[in-house]
N, C-alpha and C. Protein backbone atom coordinates (compact mmCIF):
# COMPACT_ATOMS: atom_id res chain seq x y z
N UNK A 1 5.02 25.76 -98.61
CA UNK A 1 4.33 25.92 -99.88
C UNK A 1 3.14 24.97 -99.98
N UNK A 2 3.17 23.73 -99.25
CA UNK A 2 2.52 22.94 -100.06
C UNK A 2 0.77 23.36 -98.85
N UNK A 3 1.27 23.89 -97.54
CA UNK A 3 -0.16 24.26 -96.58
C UNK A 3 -0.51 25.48 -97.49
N UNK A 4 0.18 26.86 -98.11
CA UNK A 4 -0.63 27.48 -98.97
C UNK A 4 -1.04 27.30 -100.33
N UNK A 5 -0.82 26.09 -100.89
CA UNK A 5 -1.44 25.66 -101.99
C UNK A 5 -2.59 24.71 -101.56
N UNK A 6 -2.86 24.23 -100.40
CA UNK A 6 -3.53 23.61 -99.62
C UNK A 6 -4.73 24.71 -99.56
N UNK A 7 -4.71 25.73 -98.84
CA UNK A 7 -5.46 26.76 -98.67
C UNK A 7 -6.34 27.12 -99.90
N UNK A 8 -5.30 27.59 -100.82
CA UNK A 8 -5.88 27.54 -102.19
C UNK A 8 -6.85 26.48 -103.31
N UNK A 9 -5.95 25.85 -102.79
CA UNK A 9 -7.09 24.43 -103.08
C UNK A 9 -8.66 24.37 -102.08
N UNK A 10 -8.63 24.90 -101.26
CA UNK A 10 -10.03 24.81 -100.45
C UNK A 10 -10.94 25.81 -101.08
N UNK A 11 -10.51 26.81 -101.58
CA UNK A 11 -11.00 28.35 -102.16
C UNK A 11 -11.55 28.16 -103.62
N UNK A 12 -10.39 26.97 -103.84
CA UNK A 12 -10.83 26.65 -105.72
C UNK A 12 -10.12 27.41 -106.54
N UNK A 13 -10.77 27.27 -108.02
CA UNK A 13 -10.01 27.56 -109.14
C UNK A 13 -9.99 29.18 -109.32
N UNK A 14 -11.01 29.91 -108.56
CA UNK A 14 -10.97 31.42 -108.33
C UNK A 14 -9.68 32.09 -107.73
N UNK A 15 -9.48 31.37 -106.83
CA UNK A 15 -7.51 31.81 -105.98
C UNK A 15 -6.79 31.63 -106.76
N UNK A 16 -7.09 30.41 -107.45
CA UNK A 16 -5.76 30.28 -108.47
C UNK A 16 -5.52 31.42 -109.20
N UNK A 17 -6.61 30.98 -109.92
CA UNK A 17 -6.57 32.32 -111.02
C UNK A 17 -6.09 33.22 -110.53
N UNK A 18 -6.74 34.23 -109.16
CA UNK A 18 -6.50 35.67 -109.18
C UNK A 18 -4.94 35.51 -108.61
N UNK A 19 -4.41 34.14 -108.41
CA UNK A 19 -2.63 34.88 -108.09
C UNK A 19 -1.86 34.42 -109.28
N UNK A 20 -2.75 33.54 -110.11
CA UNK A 20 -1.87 34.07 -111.30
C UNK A 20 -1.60 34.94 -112.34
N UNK A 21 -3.25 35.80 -112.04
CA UNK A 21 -2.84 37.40 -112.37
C UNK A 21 -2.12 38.38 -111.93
N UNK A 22 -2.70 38.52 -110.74
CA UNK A 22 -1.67 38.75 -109.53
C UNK A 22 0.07 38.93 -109.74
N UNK A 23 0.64 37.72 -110.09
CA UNK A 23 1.59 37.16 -110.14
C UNK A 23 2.20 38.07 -111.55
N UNK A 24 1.26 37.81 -112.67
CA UNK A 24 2.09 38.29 -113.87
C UNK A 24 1.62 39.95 -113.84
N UNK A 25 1.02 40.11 -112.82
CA UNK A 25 0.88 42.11 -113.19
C UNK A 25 2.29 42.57 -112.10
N UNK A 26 2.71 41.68 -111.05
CA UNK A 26 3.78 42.04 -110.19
C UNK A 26 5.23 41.83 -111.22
N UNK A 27 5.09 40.37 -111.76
CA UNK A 27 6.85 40.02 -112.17
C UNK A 27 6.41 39.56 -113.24
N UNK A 28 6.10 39.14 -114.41
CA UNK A 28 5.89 38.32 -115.13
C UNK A 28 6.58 36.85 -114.96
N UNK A 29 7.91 36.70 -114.82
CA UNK A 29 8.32 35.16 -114.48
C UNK A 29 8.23 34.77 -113.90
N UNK A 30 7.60 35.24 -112.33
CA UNK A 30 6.61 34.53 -111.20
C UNK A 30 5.07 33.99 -112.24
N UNK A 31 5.00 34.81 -112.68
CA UNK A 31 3.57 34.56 -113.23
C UNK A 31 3.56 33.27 -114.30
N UNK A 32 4.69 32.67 -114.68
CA UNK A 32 4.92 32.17 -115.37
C UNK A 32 5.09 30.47 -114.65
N UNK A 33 6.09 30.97 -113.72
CA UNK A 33 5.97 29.76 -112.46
C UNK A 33 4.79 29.49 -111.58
N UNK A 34 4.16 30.10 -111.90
CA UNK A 34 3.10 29.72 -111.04
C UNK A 34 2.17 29.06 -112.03
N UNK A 35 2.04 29.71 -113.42
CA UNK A 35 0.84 28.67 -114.66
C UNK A 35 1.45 27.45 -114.87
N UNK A 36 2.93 27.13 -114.74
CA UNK A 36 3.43 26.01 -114.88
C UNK A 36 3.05 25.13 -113.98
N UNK A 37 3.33 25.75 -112.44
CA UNK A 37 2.88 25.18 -111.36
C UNK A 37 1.65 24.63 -111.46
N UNK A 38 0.74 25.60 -111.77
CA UNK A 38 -1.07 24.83 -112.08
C UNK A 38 -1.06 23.64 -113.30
N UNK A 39 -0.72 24.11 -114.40
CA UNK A 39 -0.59 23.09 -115.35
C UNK A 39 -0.03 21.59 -115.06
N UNK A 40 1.51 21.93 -114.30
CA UNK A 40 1.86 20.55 -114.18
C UNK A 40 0.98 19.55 -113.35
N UNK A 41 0.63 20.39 -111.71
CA UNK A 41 -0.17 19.80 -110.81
C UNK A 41 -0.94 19.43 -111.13
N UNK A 42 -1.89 19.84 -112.02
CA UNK A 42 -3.48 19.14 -112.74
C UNK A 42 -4.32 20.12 -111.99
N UNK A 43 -3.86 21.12 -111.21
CA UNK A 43 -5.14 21.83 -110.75
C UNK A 43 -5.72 22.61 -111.45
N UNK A 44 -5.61 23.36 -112.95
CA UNK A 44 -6.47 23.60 -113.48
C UNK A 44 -6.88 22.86 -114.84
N UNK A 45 -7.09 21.47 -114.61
CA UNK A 45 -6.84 20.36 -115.45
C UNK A 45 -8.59 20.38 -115.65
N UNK A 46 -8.93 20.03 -116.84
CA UNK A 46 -11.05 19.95 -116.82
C UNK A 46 -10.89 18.35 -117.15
N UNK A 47 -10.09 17.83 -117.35
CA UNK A 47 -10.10 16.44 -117.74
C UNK A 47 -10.85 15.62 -116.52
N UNK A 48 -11.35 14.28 -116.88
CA UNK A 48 -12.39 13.46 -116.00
C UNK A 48 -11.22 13.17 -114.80
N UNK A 49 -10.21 12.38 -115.47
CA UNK A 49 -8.84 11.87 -114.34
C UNK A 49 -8.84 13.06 -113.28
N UNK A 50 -8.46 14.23 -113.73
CA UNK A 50 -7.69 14.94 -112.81
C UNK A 50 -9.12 15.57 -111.99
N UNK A 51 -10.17 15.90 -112.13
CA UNK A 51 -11.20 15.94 -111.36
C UNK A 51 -11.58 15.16 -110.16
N UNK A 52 -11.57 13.97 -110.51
CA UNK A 52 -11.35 12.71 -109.64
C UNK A 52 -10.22 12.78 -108.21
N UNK A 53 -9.25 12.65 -109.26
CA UNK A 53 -7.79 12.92 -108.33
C UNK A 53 -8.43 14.35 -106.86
N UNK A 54 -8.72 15.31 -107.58
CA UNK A 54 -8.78 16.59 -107.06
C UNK A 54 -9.88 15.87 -106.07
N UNK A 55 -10.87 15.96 -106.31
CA UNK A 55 -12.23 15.16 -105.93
C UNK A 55 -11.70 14.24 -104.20
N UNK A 56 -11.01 13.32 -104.67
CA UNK A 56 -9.92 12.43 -103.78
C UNK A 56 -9.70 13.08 -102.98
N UNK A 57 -8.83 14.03 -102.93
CA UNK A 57 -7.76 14.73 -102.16
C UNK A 57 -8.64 15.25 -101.63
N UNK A 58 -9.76 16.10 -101.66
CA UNK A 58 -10.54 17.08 -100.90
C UNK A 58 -11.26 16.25 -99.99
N UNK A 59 -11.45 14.47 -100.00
CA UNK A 59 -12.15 13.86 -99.02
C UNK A 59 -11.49 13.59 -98.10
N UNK A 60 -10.12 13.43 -98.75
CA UNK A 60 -9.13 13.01 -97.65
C UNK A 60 -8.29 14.20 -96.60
N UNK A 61 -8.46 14.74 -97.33
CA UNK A 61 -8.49 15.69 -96.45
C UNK A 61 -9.32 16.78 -95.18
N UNK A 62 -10.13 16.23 -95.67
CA UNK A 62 -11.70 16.46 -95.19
C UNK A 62 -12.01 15.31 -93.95
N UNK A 63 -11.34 14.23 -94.07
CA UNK A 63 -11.58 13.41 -93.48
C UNK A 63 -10.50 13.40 -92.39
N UNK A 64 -9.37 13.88 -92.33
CA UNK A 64 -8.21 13.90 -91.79
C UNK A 64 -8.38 15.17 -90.65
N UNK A 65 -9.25 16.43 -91.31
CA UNK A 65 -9.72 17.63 -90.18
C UNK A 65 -10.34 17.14 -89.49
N UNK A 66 -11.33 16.28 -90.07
CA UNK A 66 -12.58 15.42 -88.87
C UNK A 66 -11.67 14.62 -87.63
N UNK A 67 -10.83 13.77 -88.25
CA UNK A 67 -10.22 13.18 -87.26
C UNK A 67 -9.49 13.95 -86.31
N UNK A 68 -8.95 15.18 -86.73
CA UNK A 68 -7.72 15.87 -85.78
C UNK A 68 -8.91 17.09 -84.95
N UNK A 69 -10.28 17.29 -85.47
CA UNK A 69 -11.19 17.96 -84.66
C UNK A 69 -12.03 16.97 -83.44
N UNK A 70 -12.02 15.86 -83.79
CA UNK A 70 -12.47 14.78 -82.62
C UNK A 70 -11.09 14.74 -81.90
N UNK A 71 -9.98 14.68 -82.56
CA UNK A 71 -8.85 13.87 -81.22
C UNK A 71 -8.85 15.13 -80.35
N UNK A 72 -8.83 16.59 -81.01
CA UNK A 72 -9.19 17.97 -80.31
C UNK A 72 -10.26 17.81 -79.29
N UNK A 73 -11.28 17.69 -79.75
CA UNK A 73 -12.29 17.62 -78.92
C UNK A 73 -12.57 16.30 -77.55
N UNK A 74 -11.85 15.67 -77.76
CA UNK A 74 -11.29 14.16 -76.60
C UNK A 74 -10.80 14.93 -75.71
N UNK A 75 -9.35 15.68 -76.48
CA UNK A 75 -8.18 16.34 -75.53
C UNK A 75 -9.15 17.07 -74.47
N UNK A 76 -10.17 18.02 -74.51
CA UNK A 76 -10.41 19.24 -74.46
C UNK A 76 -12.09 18.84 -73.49
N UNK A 77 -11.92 17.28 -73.58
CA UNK A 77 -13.31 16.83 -72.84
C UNK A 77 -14.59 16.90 -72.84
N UNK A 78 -14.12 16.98 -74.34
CA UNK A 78 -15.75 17.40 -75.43
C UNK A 78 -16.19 16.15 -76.34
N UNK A 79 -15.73 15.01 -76.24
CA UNK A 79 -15.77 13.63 -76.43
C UNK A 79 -16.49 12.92 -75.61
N UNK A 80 -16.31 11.57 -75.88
CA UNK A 80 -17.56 10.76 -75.42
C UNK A 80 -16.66 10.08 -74.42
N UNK A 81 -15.88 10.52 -73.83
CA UNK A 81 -15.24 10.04 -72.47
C UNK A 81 -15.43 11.04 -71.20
N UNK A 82 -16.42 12.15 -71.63
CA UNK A 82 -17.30 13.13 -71.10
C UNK A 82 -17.87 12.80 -69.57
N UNK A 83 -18.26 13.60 -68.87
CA UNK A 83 -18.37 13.08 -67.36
C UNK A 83 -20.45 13.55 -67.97
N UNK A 84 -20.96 13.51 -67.26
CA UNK A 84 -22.16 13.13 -66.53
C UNK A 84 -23.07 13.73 -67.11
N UNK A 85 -24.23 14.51 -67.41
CA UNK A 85 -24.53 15.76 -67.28
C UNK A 85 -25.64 15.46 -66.27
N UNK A 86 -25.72 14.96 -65.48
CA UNK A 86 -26.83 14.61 -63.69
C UNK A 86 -28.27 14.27 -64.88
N UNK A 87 -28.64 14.43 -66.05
CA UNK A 87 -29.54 13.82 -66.40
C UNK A 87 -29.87 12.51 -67.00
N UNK A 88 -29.72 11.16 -66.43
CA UNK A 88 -29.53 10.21 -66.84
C UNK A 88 -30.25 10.19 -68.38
N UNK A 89 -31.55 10.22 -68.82
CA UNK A 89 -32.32 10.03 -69.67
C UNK A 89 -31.35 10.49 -71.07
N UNK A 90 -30.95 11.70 -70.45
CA UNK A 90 -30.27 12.63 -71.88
C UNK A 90 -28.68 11.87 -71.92
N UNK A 91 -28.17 11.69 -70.99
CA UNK A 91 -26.83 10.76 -71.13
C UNK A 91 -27.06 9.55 -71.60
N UNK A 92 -27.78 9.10 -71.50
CA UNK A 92 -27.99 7.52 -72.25
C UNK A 92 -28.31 8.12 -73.41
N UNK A 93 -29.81 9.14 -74.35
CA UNK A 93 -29.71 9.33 -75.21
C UNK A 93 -28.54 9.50 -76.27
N UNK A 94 -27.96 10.43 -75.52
CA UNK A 94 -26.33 10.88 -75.79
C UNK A 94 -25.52 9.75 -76.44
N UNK A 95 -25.40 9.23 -75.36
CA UNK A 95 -24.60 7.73 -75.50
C UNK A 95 -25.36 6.92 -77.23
N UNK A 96 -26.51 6.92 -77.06
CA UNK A 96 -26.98 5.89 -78.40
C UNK A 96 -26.89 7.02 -79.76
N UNK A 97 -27.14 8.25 -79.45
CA UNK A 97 -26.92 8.83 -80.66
C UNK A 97 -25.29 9.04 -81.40
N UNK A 98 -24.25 9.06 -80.03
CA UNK A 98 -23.02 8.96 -80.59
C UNK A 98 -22.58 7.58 -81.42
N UNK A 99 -22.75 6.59 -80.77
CA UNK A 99 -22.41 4.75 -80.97
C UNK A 99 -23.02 5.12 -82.24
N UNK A 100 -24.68 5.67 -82.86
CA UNK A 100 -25.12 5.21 -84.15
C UNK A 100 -24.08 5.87 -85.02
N UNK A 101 -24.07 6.86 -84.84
CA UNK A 101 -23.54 7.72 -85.64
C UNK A 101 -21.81 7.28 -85.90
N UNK A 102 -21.44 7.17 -84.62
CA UNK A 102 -19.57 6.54 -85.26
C UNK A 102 -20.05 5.09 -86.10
N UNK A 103 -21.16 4.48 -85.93
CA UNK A 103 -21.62 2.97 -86.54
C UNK A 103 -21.86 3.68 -88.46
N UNK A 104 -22.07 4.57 -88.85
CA UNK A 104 -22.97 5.27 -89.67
C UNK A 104 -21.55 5.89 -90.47
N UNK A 105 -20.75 6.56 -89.11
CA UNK A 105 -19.19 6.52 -89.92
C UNK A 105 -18.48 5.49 -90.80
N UNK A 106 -18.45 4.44 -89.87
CA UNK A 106 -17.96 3.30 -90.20
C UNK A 106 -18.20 2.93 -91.52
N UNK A 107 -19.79 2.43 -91.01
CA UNK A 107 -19.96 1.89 -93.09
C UNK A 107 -19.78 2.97 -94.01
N UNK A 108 -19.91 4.23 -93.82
CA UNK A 108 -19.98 5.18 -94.69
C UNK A 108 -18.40 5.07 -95.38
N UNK A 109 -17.42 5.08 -94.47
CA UNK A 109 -16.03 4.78 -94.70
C UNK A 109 -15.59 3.53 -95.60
N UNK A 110 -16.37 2.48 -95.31
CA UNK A 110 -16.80 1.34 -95.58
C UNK A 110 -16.97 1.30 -97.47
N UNK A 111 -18.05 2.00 -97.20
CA UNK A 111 -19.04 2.00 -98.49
C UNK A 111 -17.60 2.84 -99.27
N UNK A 112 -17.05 3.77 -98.84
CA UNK A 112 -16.43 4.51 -99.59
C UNK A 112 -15.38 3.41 -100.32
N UNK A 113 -14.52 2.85 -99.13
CA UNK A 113 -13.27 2.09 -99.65
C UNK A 113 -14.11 1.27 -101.01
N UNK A 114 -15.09 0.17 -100.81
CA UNK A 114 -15.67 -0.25 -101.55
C UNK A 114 -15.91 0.23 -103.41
N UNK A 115 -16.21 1.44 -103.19
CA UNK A 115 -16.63 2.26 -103.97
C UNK A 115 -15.39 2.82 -104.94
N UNK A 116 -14.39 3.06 -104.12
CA UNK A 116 -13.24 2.92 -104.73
C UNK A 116 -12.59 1.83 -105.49
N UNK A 117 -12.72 0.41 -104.68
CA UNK A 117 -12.22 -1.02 -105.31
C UNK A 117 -12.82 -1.09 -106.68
N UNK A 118 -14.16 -0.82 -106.66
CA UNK A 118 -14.98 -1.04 -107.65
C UNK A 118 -14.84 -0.13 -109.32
N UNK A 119 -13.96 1.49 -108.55
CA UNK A 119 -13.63 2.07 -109.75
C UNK A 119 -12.10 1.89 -110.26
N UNK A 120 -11.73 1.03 -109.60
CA UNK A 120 -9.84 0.79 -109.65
C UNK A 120 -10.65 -0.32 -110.53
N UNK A 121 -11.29 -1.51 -110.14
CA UNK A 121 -10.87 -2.38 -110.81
C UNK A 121 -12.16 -2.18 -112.06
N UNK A 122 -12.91 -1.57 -112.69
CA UNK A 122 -13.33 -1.04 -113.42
C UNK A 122 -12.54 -0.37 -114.31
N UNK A 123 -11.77 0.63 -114.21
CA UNK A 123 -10.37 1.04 -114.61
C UNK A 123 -9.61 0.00 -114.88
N UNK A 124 -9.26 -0.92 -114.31
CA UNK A 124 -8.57 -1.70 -114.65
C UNK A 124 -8.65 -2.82 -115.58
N UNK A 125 -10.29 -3.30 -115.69
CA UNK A 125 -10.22 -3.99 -116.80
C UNK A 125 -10.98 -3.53 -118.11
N UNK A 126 -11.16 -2.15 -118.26
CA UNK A 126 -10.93 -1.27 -119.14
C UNK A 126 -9.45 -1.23 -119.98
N UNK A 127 -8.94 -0.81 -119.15
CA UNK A 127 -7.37 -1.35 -119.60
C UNK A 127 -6.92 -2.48 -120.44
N UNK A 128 -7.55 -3.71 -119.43
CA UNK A 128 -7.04 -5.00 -119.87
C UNK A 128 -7.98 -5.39 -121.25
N UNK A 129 -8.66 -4.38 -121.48
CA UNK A 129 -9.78 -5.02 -122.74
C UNK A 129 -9.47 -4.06 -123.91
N UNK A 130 -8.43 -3.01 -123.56
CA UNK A 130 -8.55 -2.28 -124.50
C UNK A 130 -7.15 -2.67 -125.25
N UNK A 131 -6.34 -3.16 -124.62
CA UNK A 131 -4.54 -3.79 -124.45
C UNK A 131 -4.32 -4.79 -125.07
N UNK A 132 -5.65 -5.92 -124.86
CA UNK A 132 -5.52 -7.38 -124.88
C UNK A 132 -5.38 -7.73 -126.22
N UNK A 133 -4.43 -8.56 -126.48
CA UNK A 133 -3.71 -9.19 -127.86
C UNK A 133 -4.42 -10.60 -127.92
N UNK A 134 -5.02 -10.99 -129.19
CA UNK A 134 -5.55 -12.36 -129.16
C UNK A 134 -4.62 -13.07 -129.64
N UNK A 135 -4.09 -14.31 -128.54
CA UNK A 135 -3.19 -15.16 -128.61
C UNK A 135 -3.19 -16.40 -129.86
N UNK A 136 -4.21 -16.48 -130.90
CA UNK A 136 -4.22 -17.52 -131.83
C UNK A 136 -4.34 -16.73 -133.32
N UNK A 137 -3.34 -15.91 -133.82
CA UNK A 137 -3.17 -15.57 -134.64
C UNK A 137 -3.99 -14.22 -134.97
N UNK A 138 -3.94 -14.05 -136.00
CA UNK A 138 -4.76 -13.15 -136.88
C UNK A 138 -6.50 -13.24 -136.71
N UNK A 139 -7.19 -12.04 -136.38
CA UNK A 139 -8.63 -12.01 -136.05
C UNK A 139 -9.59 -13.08 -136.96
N UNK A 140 -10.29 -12.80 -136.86
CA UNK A 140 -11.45 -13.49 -137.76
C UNK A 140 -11.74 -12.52 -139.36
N UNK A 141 -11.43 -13.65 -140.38
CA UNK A 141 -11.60 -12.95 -141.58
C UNK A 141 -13.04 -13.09 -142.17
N UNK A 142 -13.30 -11.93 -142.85
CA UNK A 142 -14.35 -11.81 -144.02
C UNK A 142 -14.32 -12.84 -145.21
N UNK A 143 -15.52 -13.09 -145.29
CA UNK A 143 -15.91 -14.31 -146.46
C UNK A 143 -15.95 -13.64 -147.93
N UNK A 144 -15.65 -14.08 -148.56
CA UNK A 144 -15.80 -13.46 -149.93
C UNK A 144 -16.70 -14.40 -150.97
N UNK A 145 -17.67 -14.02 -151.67
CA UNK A 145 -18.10 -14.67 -152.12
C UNK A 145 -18.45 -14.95 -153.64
């Protein structure tokens, strides 16, 4: 279930929809389990949070094909452990355009984690400012005059 809700999730809020029409023109109480299903999950959620969340998941996952299409492409000798191609000039090119580019990964990955710290703890002291109890009594009063 969870690789064809996966699928669906790549397609967007259009799949959803059409199997939860789908769903209630076949059985109605499939159709019913399945709006619950969307509702609870947050996938057809318009709220900022659950956008985000969704947002999340599609990088990481995105990022996880990249990795399992390079370890593919290693296996398969389409990687940079590659033999020769008899033109030195273009193999060295080769060579510096791959190094920049995994270098270009890196910070990009980099920049991301970053980017994240910065909205956790943004979030977080949002929280702490909206929560926070002033420890010396009662606020500041109005003067009367």
């Amino acid at each position: 279930m969870h690789a064809f809700a996966a699928q669906l999730d790549d397609i967007g809020k259009p799949a959803w929809i059409a199997l939860t029409v789908v769903s209630f023109i076949l059985f109605w109480p499939l159709g019913l389990l399945v709006l619950g299903f969307l509702i609870g999950s947050g996938r057809m959620a318009c709220w900022k949070h659950g956008s985000a969340d969704r947002w999340q998941r599609r990088m990481d996952r995105m990022q996880n094909r990249m990795q399992r299409m390079q370890s593919a492409a290693e296996r398969w000798g389409c990687g940079s452990h590659r033999t020769s191609s008899g033109n030195y000039a273009f193999d060295e090119y080769r060579a510096e355009t791959l190094r920049r580019l995994e270098e270009e990964q890196r910070e990009f990955i980099a920049f991301l984690d970053r980017l994240r710290h910065a909205k956790d703890k943004a979030e977080f002291d949002q929280f702490m400012a909206e929560h926070r109890r002033p420890s010396n009594g009662p606020g500041p009063q109005s003067q009367t005059v």
